[in-house]
N, C-alpha and C. Protein backbone atom coordinates (compact mmCIF):
# COMPACT_ATOMS: atom_id res chain seq x y z
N UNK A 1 14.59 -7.24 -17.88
CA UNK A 1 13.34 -6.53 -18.04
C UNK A 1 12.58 -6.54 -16.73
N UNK A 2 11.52 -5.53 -16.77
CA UNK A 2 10.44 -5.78 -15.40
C UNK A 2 9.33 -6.00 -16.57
N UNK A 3 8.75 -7.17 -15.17
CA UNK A 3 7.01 -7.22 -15.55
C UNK A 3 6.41 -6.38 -14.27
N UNK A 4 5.31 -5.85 -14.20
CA UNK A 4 5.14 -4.64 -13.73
C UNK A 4 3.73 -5.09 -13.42
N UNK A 5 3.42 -5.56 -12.07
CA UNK A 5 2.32 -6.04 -12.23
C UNK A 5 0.62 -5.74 -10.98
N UNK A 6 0.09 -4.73 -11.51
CA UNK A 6 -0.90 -3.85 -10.74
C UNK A 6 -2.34 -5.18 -11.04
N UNK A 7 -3.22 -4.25 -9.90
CA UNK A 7 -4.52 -4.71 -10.08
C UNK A 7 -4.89 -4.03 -8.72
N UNK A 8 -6.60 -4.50 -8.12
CA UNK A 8 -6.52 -4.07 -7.17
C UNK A 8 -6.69 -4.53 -5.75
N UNK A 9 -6.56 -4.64 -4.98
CA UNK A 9 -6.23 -4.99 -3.38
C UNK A 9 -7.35 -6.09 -3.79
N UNK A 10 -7.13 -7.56 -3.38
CA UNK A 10 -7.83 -8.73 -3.30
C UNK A 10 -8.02 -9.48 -4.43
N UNK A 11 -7.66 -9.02 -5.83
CA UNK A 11 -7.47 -9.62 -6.84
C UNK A 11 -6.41 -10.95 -6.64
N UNK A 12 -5.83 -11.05 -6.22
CA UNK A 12 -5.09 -11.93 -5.87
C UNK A 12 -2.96 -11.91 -7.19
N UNK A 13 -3.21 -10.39 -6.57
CA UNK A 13 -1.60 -10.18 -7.38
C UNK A 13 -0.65 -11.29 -7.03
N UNK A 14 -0.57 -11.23 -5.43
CA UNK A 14 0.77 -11.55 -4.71
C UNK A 14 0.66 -13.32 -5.00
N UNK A 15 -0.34 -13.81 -4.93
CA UNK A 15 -0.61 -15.53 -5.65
C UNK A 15 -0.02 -15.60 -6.37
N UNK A 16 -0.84 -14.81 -7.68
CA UNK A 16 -0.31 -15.53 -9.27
C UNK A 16 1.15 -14.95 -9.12
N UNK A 17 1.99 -13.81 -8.94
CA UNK A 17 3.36 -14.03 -8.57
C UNK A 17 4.22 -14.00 -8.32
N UNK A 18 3.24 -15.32 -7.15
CA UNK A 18 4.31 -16.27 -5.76
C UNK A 18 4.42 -17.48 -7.17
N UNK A 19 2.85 -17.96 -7.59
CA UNK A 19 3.10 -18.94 -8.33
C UNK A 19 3.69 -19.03 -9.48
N UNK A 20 3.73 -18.25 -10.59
CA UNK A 20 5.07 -17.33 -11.55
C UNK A 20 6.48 -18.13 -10.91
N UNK A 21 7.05 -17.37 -9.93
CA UNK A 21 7.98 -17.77 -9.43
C UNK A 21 8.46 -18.82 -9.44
N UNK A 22 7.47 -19.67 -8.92
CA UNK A 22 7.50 -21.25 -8.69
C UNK A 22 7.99 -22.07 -10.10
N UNK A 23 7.08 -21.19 -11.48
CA UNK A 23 7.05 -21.89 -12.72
C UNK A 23 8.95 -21.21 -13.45
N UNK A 24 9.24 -20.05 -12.82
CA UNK A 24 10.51 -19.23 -13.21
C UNK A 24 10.71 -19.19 -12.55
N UNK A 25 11.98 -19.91 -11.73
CA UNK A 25 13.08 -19.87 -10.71
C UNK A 25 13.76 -18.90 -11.00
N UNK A 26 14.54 -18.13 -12.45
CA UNK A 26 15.08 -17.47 -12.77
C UNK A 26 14.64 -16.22 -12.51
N UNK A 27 13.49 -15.65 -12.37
CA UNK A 27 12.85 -14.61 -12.32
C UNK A 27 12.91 -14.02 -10.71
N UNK A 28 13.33 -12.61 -10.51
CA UNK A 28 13.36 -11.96 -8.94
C UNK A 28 11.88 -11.45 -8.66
N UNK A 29 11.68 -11.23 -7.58
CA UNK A 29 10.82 -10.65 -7.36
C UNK A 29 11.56 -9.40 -6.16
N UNK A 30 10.68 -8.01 -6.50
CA UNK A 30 10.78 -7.04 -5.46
C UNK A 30 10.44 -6.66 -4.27
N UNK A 31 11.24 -6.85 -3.73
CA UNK A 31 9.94 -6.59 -2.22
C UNK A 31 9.93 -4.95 -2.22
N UNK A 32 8.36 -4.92 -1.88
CA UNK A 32 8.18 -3.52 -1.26
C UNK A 32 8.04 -2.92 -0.27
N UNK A 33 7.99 -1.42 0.09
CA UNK A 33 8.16 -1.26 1.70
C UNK A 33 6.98 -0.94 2.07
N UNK A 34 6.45 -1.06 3.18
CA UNK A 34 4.77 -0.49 3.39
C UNK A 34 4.65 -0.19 4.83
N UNK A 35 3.57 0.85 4.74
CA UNK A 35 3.49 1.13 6.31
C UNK A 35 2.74 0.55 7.04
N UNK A 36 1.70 -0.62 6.31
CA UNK A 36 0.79 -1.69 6.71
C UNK A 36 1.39 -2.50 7.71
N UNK A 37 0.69 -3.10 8.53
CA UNK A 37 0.88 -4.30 9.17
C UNK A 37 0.94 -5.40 8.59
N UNK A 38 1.25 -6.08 8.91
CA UNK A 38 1.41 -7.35 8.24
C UNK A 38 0.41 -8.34 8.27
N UNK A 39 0.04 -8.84 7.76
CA UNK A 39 -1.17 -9.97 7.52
C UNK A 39 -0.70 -11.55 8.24
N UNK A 40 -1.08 -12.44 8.49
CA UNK A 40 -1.07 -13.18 9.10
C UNK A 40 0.01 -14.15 8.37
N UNK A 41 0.76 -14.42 8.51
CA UNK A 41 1.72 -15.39 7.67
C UNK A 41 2.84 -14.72 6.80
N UNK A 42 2.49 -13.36 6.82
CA UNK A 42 3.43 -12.55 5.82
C UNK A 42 4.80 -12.22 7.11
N UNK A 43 5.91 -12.47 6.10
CA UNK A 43 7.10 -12.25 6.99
C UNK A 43 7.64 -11.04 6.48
N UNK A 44 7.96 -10.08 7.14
CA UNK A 44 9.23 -9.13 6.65
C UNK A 44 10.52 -9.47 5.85
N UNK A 45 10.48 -8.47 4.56
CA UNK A 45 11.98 -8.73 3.97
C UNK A 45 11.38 -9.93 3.10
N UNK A 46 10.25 -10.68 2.86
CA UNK A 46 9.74 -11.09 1.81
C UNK A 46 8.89 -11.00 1.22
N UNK A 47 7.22 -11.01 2.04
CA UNK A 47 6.63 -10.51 1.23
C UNK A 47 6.39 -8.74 0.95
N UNK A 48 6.86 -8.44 2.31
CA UNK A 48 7.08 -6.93 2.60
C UNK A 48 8.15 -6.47 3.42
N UNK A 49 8.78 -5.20 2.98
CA UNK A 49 9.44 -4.29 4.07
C UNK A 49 8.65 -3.74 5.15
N UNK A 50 8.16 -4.13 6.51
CA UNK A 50 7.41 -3.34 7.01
C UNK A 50 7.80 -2.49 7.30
N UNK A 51 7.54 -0.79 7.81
CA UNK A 51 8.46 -0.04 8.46
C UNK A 51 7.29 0.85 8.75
N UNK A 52 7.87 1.48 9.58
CA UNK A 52 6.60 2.83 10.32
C UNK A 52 7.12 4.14 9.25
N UNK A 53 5.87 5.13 9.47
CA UNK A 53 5.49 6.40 8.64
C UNK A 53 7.06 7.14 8.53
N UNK A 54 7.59 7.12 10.04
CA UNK A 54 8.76 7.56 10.09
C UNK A 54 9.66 7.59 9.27
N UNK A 55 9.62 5.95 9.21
CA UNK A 55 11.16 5.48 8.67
C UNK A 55 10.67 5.72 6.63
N UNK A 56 9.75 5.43 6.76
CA UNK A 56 9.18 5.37 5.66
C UNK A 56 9.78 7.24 4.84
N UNK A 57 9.14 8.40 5.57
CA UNK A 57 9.46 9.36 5.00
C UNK A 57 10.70 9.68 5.24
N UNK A 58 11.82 9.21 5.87
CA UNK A 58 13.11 9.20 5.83
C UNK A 58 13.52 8.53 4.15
N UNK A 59 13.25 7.31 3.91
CA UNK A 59 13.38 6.54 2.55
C UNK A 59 13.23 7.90 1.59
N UNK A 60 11.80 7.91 1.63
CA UNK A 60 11.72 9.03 0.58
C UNK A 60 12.30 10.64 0.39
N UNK A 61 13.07 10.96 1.46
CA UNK A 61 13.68 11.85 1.91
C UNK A 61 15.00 11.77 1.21
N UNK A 62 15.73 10.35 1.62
CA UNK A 62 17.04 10.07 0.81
C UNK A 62 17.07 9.61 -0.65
N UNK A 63 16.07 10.05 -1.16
CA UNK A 63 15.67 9.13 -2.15
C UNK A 63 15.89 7.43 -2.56
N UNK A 64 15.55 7.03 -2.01
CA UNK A 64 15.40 5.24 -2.03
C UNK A 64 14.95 4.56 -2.67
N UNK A 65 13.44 5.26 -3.13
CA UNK A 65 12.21 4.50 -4.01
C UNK A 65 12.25 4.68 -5.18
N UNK A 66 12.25 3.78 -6.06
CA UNK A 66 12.41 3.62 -7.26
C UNK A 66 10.62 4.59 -7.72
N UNK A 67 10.03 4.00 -7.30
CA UNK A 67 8.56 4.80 -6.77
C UNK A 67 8.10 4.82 -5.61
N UNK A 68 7.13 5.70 -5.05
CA UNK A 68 6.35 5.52 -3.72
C UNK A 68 4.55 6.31 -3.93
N UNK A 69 3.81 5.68 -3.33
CA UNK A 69 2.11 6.27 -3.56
C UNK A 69 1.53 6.07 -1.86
N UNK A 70 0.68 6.83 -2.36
CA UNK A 70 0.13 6.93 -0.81
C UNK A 70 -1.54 5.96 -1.28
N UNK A 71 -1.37 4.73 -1.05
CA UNK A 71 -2.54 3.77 -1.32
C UNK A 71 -3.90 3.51 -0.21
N UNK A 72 -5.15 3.40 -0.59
CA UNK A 72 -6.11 3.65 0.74
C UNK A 72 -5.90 4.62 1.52
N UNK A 73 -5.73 5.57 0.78
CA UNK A 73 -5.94 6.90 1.74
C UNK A 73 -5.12 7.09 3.24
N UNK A 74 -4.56 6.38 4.01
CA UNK A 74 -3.85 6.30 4.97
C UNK A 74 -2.45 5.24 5.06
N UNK A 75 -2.56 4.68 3.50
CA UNK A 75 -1.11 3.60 3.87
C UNK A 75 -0.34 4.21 2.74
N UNK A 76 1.39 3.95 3.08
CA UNK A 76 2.05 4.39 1.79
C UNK A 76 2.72 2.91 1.29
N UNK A 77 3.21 2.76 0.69
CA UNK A 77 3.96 2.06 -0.54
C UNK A 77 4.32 2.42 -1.15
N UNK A 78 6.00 1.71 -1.13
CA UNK A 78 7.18 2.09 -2.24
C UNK A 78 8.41 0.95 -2.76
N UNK A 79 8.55 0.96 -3.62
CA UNK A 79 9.49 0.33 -4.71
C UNK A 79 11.33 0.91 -4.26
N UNK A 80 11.82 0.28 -3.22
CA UNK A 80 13.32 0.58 -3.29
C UNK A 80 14.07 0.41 -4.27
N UNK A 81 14.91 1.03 -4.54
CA UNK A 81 14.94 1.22 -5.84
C UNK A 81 16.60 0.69 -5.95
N UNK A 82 17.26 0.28 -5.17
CA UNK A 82 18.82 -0.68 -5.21
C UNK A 82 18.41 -1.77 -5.21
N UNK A 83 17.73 -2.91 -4.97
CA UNK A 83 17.69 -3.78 -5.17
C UNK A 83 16.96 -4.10 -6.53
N UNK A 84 16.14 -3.41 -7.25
CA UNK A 84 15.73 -3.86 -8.84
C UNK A 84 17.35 -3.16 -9.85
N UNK A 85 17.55 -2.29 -8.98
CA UNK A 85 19.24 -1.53 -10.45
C UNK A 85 20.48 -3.13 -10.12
N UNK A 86 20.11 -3.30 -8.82
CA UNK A 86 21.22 -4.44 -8.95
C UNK A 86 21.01 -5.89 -10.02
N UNK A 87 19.34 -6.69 -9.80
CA UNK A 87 18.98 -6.74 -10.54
C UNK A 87 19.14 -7.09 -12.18
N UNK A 88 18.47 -6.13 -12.30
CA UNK A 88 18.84 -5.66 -13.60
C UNK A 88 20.33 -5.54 -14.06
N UNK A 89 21.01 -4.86 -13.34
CA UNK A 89 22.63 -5.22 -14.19
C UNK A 89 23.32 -6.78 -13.82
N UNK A 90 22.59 -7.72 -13.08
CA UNK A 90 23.04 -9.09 -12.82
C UNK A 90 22.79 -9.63 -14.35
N UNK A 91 21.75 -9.02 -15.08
CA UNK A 91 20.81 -9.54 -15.83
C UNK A 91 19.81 -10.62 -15.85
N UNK A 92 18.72 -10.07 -14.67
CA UNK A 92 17.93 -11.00 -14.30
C UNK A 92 16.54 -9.80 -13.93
N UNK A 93 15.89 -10.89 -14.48
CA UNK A 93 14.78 -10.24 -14.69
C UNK A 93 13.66 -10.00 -13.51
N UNK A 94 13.26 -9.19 -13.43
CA UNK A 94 12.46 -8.99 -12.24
C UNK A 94 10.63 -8.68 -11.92
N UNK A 95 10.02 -9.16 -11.23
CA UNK A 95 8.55 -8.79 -11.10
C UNK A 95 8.28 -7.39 -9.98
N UNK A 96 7.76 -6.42 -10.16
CA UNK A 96 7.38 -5.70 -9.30
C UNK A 96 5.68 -5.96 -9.14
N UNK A 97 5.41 -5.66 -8.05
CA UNK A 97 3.79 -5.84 -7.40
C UNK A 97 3.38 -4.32 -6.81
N UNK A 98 2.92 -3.12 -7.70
CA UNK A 98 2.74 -2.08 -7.45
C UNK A 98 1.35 -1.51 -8.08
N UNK A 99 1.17 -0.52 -7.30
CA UNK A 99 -0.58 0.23 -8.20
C UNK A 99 -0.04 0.64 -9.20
N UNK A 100 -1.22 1.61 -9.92
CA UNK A 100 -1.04 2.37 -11.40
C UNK A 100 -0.25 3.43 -11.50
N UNK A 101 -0.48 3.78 -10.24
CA UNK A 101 0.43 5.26 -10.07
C UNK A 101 2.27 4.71 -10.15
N UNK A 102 2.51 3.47 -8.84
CA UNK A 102 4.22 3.09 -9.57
C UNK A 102 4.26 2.69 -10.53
N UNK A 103 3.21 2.19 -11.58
CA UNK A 103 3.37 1.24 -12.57
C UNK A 103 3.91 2.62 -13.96
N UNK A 104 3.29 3.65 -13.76
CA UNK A 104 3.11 4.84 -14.17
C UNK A 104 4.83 5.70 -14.77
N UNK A 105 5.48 5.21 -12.95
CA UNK A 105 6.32 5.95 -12.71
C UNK A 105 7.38 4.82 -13.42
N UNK A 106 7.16 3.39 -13.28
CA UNK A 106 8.34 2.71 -13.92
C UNK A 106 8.49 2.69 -14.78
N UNK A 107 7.20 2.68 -15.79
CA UNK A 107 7.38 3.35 -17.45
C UNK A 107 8.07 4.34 -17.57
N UNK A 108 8.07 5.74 -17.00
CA UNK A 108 8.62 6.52 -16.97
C UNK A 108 10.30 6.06 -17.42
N UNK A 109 10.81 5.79 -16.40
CA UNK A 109 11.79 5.47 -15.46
C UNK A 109 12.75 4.72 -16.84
N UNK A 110 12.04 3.73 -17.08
CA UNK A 110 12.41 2.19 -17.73
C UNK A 110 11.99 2.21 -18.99
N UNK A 111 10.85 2.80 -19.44
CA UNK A 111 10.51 2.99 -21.13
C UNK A 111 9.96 1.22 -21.34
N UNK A 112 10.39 0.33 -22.66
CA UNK A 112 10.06 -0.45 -23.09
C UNK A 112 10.40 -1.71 -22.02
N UNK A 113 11.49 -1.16 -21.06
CA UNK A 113 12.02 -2.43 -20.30
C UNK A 113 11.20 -3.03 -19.62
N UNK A 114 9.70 -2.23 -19.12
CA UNK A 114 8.81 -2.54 -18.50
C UNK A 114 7.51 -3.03 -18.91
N UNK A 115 7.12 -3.80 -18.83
CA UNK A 115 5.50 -4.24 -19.59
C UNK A 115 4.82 -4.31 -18.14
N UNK A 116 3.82 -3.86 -18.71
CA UNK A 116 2.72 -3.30 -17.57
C UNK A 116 1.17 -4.28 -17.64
N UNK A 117 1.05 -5.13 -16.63
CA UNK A 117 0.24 -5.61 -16.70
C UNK A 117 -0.89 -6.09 -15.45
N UNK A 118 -1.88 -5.67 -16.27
CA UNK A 118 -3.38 -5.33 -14.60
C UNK A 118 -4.12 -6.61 -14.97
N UNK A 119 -4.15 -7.32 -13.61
CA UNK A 119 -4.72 -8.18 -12.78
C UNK A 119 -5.80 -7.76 -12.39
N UNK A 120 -7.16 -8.16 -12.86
CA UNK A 120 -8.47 -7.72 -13.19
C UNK A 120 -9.42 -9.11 -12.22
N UNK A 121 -10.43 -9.05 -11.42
CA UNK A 121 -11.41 -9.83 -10.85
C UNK A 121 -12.42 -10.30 -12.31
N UNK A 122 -13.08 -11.71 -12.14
CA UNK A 122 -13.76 -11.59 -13.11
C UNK A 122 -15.21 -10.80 -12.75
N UNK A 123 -14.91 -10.42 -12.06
CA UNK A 123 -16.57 -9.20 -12.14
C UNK A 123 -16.66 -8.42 -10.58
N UNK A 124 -16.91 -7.66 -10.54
CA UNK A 124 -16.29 -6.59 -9.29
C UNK A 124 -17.59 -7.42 -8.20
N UNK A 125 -18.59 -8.25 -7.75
CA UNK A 125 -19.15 -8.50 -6.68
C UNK A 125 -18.01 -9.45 -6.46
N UNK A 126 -17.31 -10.10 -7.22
CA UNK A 126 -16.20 -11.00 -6.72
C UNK A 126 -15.23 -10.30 -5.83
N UNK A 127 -15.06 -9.44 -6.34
CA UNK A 127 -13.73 -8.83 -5.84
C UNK A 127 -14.35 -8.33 -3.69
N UNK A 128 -15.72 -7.95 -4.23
CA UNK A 128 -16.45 -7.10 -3.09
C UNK A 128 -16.34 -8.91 -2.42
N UNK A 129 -16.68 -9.90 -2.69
CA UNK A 129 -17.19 -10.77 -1.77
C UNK A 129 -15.33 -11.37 -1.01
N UNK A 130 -14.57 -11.13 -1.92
CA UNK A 130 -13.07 -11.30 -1.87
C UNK A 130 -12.50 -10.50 -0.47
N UNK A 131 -12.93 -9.31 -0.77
CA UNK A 131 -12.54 -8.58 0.49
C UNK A 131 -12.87 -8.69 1.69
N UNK A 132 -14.86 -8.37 1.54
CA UNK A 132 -15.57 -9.07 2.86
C UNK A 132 -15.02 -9.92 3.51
N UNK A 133 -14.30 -10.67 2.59
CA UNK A 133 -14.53 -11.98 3.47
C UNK A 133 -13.31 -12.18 4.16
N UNK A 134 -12.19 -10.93 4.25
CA UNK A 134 -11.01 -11.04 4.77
C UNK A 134 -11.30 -10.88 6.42
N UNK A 135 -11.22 -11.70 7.44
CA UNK A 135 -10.81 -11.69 8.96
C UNK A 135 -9.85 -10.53 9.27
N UNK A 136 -9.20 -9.90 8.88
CA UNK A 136 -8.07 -9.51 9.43
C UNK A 136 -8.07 -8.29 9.04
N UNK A 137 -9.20 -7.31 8.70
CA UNK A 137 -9.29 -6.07 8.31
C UNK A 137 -10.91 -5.43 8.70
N UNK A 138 -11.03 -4.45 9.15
CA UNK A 138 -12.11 -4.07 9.89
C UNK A 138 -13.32 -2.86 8.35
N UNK A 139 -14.51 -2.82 8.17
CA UNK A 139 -15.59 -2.96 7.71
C UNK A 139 -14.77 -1.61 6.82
N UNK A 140 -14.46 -0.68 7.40
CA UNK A 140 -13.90 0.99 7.10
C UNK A 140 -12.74 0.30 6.14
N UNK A 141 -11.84 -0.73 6.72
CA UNK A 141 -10.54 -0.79 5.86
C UNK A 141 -10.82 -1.41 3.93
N UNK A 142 -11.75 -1.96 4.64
CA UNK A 142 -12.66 -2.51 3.42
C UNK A 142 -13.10 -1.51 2.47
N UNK A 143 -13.64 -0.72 3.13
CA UNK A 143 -14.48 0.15 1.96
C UNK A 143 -13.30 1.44 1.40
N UNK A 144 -12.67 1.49 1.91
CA UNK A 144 -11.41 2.15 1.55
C UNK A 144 -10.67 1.33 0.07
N UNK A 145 -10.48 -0.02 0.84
CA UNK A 145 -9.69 -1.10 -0.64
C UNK A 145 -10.99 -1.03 -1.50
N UNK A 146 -11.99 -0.85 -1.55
CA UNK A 146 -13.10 -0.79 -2.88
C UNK A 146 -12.93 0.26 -3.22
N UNK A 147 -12.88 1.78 -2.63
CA UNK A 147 -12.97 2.52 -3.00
C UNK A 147 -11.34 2.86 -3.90
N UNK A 148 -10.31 2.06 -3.66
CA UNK A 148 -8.80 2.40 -3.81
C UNK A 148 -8.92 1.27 -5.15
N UNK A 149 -9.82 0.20 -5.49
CA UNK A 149 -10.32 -0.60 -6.24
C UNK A 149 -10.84 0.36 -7.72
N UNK A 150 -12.01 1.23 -7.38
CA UNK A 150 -12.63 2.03 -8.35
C UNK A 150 -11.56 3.01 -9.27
N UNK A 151 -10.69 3.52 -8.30
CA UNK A 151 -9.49 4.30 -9.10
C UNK A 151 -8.76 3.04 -9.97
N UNK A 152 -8.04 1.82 -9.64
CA UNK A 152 -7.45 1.72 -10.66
C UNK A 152 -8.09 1.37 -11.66
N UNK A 153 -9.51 0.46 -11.67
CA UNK A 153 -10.08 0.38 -12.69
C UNK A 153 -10.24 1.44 -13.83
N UNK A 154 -9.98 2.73 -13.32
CA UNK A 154 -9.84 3.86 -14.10
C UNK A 154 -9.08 3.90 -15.04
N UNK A 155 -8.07 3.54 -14.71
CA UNK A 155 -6.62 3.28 -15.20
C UNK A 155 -6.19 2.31 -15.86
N UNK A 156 -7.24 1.41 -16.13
CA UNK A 156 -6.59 0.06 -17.05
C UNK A 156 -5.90 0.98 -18.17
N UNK A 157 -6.63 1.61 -18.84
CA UNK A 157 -5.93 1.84 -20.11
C UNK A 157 -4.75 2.16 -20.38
N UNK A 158 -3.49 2.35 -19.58
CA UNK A 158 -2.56 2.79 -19.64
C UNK A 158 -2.14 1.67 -19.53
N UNK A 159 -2.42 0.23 -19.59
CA UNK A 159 -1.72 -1.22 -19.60
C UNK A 159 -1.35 -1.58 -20.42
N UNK A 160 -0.44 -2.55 -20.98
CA UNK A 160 -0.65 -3.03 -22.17
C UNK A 160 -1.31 -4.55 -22.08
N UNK A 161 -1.43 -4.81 -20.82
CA UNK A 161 -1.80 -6.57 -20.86
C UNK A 161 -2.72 -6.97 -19.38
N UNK A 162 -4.17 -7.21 -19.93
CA UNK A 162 -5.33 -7.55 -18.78
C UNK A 162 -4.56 -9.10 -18.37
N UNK A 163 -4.79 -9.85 -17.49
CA UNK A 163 -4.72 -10.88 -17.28
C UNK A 163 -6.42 -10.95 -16.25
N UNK A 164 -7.33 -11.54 -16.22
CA UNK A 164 -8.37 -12.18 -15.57
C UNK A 164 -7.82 -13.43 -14.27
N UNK A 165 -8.39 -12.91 -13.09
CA UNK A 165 -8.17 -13.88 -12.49
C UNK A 165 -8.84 -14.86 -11.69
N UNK A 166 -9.89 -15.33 -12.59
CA UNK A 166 -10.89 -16.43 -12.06
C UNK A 166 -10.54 -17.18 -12.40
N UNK A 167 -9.81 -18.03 -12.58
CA UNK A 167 -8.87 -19.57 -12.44
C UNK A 167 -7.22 -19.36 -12.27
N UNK A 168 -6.86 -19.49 -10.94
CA UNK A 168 -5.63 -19.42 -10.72
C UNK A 168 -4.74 -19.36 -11.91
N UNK A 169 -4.66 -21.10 -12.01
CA UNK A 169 -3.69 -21.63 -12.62
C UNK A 169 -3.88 -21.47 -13.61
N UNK A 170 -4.83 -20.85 -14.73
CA UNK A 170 -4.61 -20.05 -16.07
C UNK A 170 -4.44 -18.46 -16.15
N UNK A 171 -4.40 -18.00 -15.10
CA UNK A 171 -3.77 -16.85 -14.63
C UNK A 171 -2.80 -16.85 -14.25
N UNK A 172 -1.97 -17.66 -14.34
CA UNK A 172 -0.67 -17.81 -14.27
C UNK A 172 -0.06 -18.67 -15.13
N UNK A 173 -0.42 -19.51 -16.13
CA UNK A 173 0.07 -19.37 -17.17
C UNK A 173 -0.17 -18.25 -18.39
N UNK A 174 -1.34 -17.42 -17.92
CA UNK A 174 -1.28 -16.08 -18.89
C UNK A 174 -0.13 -15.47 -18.44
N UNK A 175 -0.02 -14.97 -17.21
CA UNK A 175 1.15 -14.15 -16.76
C UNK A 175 2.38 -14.92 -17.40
N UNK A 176 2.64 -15.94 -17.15
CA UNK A 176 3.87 -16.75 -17.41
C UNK A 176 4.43 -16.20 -19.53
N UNK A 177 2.83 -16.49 -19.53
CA UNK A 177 3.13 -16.07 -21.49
C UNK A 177 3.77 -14.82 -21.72
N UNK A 178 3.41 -14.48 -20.79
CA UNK A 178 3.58 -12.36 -21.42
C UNK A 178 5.14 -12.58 -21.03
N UNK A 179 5.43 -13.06 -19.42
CA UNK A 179 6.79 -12.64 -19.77
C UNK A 179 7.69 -13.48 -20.91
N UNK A 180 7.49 -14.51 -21.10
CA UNK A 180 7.80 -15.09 -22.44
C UNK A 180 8.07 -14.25 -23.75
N UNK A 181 7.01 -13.82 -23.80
CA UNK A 181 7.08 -13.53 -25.49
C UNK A 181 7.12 -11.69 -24.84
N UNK A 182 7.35 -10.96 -23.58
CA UNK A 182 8.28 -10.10 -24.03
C UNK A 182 9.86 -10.32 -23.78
N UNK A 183 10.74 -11.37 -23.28
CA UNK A 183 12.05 -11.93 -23.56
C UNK A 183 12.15 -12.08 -24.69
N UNK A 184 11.19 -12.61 -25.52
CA UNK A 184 11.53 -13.01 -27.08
C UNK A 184 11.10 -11.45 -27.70
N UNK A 185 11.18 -10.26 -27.41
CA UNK A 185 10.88 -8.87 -28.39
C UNK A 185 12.24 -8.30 -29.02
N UNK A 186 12.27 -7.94 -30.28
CA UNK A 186 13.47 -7.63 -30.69
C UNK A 186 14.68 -6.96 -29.56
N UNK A 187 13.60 -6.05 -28.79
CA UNK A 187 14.45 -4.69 -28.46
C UNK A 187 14.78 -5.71 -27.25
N UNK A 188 14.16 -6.66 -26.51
CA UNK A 188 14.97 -7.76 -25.04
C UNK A 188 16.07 -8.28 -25.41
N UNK A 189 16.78 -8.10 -26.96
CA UNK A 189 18.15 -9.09 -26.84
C UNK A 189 19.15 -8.38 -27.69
N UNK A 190 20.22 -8.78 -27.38
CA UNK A 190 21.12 -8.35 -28.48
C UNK A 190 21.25 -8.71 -29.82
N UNK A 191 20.19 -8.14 -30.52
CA UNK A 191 20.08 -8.71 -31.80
C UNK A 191 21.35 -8.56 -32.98
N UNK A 192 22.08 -7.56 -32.23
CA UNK A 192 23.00 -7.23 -33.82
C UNK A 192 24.20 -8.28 -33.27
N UNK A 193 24.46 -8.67 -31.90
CA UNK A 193 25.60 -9.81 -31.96
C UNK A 193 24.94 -11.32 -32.30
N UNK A 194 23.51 -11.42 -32.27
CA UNK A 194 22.92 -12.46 -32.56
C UNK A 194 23.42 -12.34 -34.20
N UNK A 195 22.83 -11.43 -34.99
CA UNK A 195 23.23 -11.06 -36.33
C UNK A 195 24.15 -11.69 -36.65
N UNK A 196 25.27 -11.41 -35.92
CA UNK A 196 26.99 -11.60 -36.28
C UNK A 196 27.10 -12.91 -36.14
N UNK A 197 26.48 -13.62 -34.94
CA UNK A 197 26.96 -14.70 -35.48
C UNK A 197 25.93 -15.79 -35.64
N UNK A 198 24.76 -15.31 -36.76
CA UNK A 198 24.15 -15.93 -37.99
C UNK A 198 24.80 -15.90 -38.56
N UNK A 199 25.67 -14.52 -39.35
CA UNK A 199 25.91 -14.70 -40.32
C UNK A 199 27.73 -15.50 -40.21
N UNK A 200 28.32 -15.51 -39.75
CA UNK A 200 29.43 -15.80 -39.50
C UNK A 200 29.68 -17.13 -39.74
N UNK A 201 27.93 -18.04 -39.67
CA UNK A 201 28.49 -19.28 -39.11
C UNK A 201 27.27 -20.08 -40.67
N UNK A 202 26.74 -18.90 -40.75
CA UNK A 202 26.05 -19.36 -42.59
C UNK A 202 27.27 -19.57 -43.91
């Protein structure tokens, strides 16, 4: 299955799950490709594909992206799309870290396989004091991520699952629950060989 997991720029997606991860070893995570720079500590090929505009509309040219959006008005982001099909037929389950618009497109794509779930600030001056307070992004880039902030809030409703993230570590055992109990949904297992051998062994 994918957990599918949006919110908006400073909510703190890429935390709760890094920390997910930590609690599910079993669980992949996707890297995505972006035309951003990289943030201070972020390495290529983990927390991101970096790549320039170029290479970027080449990807989408050959078709590559499982999805791709053009986020803050001047950056793109996209979901390669061979490394979640591999994935998935290993049978291992995977996290994507995408806006509403890929979250949109993986429903599409994937139907029930995907649960969709937005990573929400507990009250938007948080989120505003969250950003401010980033060093490494200039006053314009800011008001762009608020303004790229206001759209998805638009969009919760197409979620099926808020998670709040004013306490880490119960924001990540919320996240941790959902993927839980959707592994345990009829349609996540093979229920009719489970069937067979209930009854086989009653």
């Amino acid at each position: 299955m994918l957990i599918v997991v949006s919110g908006p720029s400073g909510v703190g997606k890429g935390t709760v799950i890094s920390r997910l991860l930590e609690r599910q070893p079993e669980l992949a995570k996707s890297v995505s490709c972006t035309t951003r720079g990289p943030r201070p500590g972020e390495q290529d090929g983990v927390d991101y594909h970096f790549v320039s505009v170029d290479r970027f509309r080449q990807m989408v040219a050959a078709g590559e992206f499982l999805e791709y959006a053009r986020v803050h008005q001047d950056l793109w982001y996209g979901t390669p799309i061979a490394p979640v099909e591999a994935a998935l037929a290993a049978g291992t389950d995977i996290a994507l870290e995408i806006d509403y618009q890929g979250a949109r497109s993986v429903r599409q794509a994937f139907g029930n396989r995907a649960a969709l779930v937005f990573i929400a600030p507990p009250s938007w001056d948080a989120l505003v004091a969250r950003l401010q307070g980033r060093s490494t992004e200039s006053a314009d880039a800011t008001a762009k991520r608020l303004a790229s902030a206001k759209r998805e809030f638009r969009h919760i409703g197409m979620f099926e699952y808020v998670v709040v993230n004013d306490e880490l570590e119960r924001a990540v055992i919320e996240l941790e629950s959902i993927l839980i109990a959707e592994r345990c949904r009829l349609e996540s297992i093979d229920w009719q060989e489970l069937q067979r051998q209930l009854s086989s062994e009653a």
